[in-house]
Protein backbone atom coordinates (compact mmCIF):
# COMPACT_ATOMS: atom_id res chain seq x y z
CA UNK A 1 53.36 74.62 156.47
CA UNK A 2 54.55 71.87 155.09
CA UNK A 3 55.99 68.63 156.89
CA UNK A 4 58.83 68.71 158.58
CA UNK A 5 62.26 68.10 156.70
CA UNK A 6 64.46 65.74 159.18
CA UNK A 7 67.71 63.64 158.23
CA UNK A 8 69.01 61.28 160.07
CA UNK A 9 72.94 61.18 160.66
CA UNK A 10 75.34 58.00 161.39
CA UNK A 11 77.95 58.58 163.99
CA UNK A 12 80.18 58.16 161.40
CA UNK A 13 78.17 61.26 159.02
CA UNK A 14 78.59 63.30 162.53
CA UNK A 15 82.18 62.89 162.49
CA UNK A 16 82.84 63.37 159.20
CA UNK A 17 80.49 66.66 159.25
CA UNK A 18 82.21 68.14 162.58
CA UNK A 19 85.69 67.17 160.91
CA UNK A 20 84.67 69.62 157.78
CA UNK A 21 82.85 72.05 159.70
CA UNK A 22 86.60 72.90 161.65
CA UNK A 23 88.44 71.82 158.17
CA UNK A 24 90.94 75.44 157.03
CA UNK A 25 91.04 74.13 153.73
CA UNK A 26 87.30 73.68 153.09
CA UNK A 27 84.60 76.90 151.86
CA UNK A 28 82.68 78.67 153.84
CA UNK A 29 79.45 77.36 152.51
CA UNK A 30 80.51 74.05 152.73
CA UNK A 31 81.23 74.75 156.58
CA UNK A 32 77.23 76.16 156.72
CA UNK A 33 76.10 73.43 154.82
CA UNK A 34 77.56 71.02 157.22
CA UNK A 35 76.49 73.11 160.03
CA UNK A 36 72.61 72.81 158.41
CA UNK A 37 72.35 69.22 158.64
CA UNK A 38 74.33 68.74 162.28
CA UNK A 39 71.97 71.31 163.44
CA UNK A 40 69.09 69.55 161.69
CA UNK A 41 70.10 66.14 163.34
CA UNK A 42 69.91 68.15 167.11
CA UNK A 43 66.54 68.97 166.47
CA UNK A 44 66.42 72.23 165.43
CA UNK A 45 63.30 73.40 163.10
CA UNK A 46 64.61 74.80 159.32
CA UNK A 47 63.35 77.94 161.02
CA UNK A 48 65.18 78.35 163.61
CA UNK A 49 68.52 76.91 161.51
CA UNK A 50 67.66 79.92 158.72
CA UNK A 51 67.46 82.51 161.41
CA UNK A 52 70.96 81.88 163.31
CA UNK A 53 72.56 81.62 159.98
CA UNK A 54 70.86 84.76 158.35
CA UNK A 55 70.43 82.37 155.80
CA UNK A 56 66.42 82.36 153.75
CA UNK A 57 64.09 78.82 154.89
CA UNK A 58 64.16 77.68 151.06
CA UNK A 59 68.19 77.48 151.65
CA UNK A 60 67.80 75.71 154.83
CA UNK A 61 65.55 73.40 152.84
CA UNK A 62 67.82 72.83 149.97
CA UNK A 63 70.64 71.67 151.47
CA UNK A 64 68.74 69.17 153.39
CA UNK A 65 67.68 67.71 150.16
CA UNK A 66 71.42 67.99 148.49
CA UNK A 67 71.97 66.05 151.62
CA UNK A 68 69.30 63.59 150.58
CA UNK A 69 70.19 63.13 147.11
CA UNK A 70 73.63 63.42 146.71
CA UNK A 71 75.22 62.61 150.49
CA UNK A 72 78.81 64.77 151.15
CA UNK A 73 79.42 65.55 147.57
CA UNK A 74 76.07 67.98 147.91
CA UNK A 75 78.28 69.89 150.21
CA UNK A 76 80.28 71.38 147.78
CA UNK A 77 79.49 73.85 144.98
CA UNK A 78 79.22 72.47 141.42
CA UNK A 79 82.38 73.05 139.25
CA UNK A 80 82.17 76.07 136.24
CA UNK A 81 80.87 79.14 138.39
CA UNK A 82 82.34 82.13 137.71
CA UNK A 83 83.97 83.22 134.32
CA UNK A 84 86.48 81.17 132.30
CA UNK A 85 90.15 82.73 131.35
CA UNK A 86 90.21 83.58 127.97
CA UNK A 87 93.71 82.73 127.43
CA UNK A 88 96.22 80.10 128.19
CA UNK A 89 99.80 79.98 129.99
CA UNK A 90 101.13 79.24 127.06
CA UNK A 91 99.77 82.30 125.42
CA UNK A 92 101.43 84.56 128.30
CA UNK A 93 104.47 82.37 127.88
CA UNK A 94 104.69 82.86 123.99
CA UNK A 95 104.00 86.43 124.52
CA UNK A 96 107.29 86.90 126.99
CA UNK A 97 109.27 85.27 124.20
CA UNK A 98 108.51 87.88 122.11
CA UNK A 99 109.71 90.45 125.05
CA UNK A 100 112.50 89.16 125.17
CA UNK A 101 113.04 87.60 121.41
CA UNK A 102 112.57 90.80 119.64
CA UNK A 103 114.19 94.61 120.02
CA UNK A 104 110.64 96.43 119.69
CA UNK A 105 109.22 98.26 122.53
CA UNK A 106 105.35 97.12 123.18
CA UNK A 107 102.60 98.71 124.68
CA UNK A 108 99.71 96.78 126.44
CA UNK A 109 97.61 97.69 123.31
CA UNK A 110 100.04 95.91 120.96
CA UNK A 111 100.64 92.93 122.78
CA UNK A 112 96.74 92.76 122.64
CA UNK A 113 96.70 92.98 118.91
CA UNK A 114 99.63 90.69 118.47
CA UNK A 115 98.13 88.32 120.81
CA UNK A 116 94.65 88.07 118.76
CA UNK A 117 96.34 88.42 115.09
CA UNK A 118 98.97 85.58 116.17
CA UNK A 119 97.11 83.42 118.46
CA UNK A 120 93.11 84.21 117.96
CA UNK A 121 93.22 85.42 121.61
CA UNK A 122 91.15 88.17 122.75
CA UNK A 123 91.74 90.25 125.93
CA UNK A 124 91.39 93.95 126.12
CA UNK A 125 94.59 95.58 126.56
CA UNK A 126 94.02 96.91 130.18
CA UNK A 127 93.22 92.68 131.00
CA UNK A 128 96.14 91.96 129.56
CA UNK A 129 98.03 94.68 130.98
CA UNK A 130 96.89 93.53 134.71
CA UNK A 131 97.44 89.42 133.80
CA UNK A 132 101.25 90.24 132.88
CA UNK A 133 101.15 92.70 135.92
CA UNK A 134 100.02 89.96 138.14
CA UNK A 135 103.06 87.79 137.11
CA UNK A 136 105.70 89.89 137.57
CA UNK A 137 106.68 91.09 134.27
CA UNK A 138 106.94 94.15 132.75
CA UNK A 139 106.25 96.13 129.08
CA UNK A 140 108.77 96.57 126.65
CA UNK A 141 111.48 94.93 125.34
CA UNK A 142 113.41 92.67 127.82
CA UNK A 143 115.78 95.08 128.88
CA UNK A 144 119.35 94.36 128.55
CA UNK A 145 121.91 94.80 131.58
CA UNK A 146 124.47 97.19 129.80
CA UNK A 147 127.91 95.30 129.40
CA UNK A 148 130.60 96.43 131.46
CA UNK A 149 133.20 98.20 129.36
CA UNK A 150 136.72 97.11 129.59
CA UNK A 151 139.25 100.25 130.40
């Protein structure tokens, strides 16, 4: 085994940790992370830290040294995971236009083919389908209340 990995917290860092660990608005991991080095400062060993968390020692480890090397802002997760949208709100919003500019009917597979002949967008019709699911609107052409009729 290697030495032992301690940090040493101001009252101040206590505070501030305690504050995020009970934060609503703050990640999960950044509430374990917290929770690492306040249990760290108690005395705990990285063992015993790893096995009340269910997290792995080498986790344990690493966010002592994010700690280390980066102070509160090693908390957090880096910006960029997960995927990227491939389209923009003004994309959805030029597609609606058309809904409601022109008299055609569309299917999802059409406004996918418009989309990526007009505007160099890709999405697969069913992605498509669920974005303009998701915000509320519906295929077609933007239907028209019928006019009442004078008698």
């Amino acid at each position: 085994m290697g030495c032992r990995l301690k940090v040493f917290l101001t009252d101040e860092q206590k505070q501030t940790l305690e504050e995020l660990r009970k934060a609503k608005d703050v990640p999960q991991r950044t509430k374990d992370r917290a929770q690492v080095l306040l249990l760290n400062t108690r005395g705990l060993k990285n063992e015993q830290i790893a096995k009340g968390l269910n997290w792995a020692i080498s986790t344990v480890r690493q966010t002592l040294h994010r700690w280390e090397k980066m102070g509160l802002a090693g908390l957090w997760d880096a910006p960029g995971r997960g995927g990227k949208p491939r389209y923009s709100e003004s994309d959805l919003t030029y597609l609606e236009n058309c809904l409601a500019q022109e008299s055609q009917t569309y299917n999802s597979k059409q406004l996918a083919n418009k989309l990526a002949s007009e505007r160099q967008v890709n999405l697969s019709a069913d992605r498509l389908r669920r974005v303009l699911k998701k915000r509320g609107r519906r295929f077609g052409s933007a239907r028209k209340q019928p006019q009442e009729q004078n008698n």
